[in-house]
N, C-alpha and C. Protein backbone atom coordinates (compact mmCIF):
# COMPACT_ATOMS: atom_id res chain seq x y z
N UNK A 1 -25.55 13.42 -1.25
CA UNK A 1 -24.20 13.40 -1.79
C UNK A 1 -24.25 13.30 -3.32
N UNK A 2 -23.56 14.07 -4.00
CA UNK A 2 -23.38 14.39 -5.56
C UNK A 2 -22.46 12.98 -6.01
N UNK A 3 -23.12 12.79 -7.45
CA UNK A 3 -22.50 11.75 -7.80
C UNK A 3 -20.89 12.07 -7.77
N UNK A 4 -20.59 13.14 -8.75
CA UNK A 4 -19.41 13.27 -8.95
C UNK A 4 -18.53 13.32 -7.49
N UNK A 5 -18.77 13.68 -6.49
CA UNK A 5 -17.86 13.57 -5.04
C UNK A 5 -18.13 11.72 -4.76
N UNK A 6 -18.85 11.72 -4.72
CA UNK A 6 -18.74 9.61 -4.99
C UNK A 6 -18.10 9.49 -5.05
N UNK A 7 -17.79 9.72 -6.48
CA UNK A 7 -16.58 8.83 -7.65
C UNK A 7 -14.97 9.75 -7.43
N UNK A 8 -14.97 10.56 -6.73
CA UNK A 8 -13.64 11.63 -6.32
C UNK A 8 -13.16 10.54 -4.94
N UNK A 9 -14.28 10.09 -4.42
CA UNK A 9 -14.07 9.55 -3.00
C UNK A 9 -13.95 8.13 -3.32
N UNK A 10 -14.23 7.17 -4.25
CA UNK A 10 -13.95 5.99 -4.71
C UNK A 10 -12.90 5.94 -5.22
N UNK A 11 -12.49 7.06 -5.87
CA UNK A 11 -10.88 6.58 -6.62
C UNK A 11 -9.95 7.42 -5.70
N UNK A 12 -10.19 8.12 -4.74
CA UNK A 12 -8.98 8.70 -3.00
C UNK A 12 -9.05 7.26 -2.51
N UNK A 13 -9.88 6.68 -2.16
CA UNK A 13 -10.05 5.06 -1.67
C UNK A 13 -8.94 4.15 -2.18
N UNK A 14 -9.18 4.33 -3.58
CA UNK A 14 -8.70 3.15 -4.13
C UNK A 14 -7.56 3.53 -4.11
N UNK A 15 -6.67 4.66 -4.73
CA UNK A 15 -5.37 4.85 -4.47
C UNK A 15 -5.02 4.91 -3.02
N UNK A 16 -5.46 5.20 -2.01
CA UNK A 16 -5.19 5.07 -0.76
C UNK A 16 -4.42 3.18 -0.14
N UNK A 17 -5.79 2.65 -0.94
CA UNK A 17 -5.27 1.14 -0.68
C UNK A 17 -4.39 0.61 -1.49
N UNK A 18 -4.20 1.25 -2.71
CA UNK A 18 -3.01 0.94 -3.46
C UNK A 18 -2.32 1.52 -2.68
N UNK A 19 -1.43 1.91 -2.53
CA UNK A 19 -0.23 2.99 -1.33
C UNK A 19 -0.17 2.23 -0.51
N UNK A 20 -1.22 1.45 -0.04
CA UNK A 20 -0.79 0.57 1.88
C UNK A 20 -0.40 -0.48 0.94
N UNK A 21 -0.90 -1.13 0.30
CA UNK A 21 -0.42 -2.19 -0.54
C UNK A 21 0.72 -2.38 -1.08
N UNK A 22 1.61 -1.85 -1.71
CA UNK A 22 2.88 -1.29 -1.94
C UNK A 22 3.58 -1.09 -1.03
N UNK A 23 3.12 -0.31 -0.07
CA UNK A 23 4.32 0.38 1.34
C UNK A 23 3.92 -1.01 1.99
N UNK A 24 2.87 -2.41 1.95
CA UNK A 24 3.27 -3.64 2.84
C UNK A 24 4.41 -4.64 2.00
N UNK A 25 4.18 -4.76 0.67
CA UNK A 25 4.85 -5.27 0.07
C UNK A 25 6.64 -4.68 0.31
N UNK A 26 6.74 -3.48 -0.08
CA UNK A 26 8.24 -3.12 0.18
C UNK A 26 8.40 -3.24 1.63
N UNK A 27 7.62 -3.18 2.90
CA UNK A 27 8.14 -3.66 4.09
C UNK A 27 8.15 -4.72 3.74
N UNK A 28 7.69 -5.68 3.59
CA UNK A 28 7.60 -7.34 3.67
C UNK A 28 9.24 -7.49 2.98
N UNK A 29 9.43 -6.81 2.04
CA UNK A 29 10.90 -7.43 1.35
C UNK A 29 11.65 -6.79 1.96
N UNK A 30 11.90 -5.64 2.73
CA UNK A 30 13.01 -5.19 3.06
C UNK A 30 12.97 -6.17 4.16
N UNK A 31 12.44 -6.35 5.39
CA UNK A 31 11.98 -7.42 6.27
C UNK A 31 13.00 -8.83 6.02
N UNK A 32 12.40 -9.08 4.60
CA UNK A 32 12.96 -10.57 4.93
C UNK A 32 14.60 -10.56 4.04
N UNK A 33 14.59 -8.92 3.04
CA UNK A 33 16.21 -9.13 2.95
C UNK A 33 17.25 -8.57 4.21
N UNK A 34 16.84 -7.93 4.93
CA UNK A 34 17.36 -8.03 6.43
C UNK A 34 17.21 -9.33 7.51
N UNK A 35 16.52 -10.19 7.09
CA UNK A 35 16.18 -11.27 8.20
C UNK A 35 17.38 -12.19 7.68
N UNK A 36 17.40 -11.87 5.79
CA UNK A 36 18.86 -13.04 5.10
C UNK A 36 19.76 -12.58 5.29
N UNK A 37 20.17 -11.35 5.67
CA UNK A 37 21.04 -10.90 6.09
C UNK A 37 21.95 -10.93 7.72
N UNK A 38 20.78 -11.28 8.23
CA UNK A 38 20.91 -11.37 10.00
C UNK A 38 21.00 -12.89 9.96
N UNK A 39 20.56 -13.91 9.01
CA UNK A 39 21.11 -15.00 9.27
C UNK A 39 22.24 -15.50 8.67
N UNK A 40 22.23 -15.17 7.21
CA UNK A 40 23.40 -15.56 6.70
C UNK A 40 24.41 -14.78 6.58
């Protein structure tokens, strides 16, 4: 494996887990401003 496809495949990685990271965070808040909403 060529260095340069490495480092193409380390930073698809890393933005990949940035993206789940973000899309858990905005579930997590929409989540709990619907949960304040369903209670209060």
């Amino acid at each position: 494996m060529s260095k340069s496809k490495a480092l193409l495949r380390g930073k698809l990685w890393s933005v990949f887990f940035f993206l789940l990271l973000l899309g858990l965070c905005f579930g997590l808040v929409q989540f709990g401003f619907e949960f304040t909403v369903a209670v209060g």
